[in-house]
C-alpha atoms as a PDB file:
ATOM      1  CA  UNK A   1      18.004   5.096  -0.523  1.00  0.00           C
ATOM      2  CA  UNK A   2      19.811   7.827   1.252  1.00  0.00           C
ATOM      3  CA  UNK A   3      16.821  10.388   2.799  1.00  0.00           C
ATOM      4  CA  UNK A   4      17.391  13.834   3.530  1.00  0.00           C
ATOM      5  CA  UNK A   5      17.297  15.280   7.586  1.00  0.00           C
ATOM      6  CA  UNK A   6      14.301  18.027   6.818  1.00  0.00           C
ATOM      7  CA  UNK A   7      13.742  19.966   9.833  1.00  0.00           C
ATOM      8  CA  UNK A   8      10.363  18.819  12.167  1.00  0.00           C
ATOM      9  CA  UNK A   9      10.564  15.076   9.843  1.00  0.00           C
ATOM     10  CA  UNK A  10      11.998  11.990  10.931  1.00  0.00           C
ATOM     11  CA  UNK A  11      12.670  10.167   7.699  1.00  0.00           C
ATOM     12  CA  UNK A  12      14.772   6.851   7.802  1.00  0.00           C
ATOM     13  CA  UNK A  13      17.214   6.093   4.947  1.00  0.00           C
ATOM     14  CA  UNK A  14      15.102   2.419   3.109  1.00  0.00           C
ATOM     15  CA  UNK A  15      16.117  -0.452   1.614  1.00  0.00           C
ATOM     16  CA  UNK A  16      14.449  -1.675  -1.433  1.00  0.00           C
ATOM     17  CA  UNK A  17      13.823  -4.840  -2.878  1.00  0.00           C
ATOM     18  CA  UNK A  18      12.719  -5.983  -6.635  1.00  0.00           C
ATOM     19  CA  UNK A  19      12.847  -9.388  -7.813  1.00  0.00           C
ATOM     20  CA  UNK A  20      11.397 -10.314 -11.355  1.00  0.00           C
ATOM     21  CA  UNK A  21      10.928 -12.035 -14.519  1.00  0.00           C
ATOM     22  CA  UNK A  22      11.100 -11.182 -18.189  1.00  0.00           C
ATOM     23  CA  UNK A  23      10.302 -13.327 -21.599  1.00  0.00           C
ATOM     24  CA  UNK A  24      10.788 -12.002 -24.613  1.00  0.00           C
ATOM     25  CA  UNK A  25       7.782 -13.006 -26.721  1.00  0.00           C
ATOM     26  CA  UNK A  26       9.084 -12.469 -29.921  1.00  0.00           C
ATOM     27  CA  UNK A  27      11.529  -9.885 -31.595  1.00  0.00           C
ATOM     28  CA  UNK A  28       9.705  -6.675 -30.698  1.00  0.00           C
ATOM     29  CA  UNK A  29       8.085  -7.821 -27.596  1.00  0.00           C
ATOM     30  CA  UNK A  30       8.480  -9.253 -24.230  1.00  0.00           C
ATOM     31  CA  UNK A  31       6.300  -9.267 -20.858  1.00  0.00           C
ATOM     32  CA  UNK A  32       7.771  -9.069 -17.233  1.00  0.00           C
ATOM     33  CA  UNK A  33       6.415  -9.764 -13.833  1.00  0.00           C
ATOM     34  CA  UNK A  34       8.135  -8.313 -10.837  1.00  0.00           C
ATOM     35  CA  UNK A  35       7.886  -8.070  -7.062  1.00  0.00           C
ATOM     36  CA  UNK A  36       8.917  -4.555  -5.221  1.00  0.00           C
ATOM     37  CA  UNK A  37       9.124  -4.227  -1.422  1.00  0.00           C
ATOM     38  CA  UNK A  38      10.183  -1.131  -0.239  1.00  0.00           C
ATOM     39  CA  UNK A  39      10.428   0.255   3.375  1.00  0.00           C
ATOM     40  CA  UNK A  40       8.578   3.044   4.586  1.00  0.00           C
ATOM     41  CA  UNK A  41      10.370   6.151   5.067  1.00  0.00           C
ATOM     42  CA  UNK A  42       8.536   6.878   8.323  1.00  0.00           C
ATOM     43  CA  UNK A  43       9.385   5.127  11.266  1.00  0.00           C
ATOM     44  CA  UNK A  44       6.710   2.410  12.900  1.00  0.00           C
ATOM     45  CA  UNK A  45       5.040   1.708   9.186  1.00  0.00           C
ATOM     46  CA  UNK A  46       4.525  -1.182   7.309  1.00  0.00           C
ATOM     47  CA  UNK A  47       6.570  -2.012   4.304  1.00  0.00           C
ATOM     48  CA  UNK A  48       4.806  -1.573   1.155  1.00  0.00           C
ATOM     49  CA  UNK A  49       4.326  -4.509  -1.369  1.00  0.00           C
ATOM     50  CA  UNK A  50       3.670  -4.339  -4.896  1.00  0.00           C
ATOM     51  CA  UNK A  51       3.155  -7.026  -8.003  1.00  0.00           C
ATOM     52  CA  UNK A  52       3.501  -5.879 -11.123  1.00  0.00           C
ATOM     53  CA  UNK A  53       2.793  -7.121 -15.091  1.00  0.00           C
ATOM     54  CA  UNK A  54       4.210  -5.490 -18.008  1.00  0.00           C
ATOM     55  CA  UNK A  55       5.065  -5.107 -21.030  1.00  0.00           C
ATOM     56  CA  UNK A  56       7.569  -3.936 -23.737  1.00  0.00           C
ATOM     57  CA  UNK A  57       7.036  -3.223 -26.953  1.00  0.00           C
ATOM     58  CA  UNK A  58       9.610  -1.871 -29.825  1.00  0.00           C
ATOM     59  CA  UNK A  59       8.406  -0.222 -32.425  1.00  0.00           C
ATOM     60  CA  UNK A  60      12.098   0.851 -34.238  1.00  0.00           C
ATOM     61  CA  UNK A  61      15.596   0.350 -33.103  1.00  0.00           C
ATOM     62  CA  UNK A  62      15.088   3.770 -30.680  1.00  0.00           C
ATOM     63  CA  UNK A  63      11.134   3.451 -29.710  1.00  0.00           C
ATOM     64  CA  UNK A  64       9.959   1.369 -27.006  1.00  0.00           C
ATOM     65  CA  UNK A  65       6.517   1.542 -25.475  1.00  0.00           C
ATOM     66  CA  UNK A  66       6.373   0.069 -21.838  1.00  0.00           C
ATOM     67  CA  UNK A  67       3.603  -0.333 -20.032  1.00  0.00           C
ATOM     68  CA  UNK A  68       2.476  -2.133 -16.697  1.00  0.00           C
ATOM     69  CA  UNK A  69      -0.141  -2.784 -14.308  1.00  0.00           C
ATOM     70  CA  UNK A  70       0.254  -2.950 -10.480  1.00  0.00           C
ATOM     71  CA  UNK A  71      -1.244  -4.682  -7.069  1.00  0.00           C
ATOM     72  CA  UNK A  72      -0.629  -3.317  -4.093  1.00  0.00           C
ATOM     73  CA  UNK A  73       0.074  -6.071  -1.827  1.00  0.00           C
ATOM     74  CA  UNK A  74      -0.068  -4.469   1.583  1.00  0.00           C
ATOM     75  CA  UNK A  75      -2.084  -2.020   3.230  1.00  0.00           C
ATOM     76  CA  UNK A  76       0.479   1.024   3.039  1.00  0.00           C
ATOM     77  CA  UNK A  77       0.824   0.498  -1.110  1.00  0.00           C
ATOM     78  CA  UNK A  78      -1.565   1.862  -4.038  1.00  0.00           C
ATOM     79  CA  UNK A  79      -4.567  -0.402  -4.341  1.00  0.00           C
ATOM     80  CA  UNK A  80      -3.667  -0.432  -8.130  1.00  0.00           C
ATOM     81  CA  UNK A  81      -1.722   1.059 -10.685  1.00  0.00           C
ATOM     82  CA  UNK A  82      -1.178   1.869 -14.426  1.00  0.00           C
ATOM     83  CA  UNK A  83       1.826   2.572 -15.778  1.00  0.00           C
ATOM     84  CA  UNK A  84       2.734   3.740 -19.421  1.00  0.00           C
ATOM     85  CA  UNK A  85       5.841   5.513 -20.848  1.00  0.00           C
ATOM     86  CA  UNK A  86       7.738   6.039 -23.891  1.00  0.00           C
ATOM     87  CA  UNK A  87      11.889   5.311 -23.957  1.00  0.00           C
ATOM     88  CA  UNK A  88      14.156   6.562 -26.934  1.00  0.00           C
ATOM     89  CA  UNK A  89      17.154   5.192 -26.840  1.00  0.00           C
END
């Protein structure tokens, strides 16, 4: 990701990575797992490490329901996560 120069803050452009799985479980429904590494935008700090689970549910042609739960997997990352959204499309 490109980062902004604000004045008095030495950001650093990132890199990001994400590597995962999905299954669909049947029509309506499939669960993912994914990795996410991401660098720290401050200079001198660890990366931070996720894992995540999820899931996807349809409920019509335009409603899905996606949710996911989340590990932090080093010591600059959330401890743990929820995640839950709605996507009309």
């Amino acid at each position: 990701m490109l980062r902004g120069d604000p004045p008095g803050i030495d950001l650093r452009n990132t890199l990001r990575l994400s590597v995962g799985l999905q299954k669909r479980l049947s029509g309506s429904t499939s669960a993912n797992l994914f990795y996410d590494r991401r660098q720290s935008v401050v200079p001198g700090r660890r990366d931070l490490a996720d894992l995540s689970l999820g899931c996807d549910h349809s409920f019509a042609r335009k409603l899905t329901l996606r949710t996911a739960a989340y590990l932090g997997l080093s010591d600059t990352a959330e401890d743990y996560g929820f995640l839950a959204g709605i996507s009309l499309h």
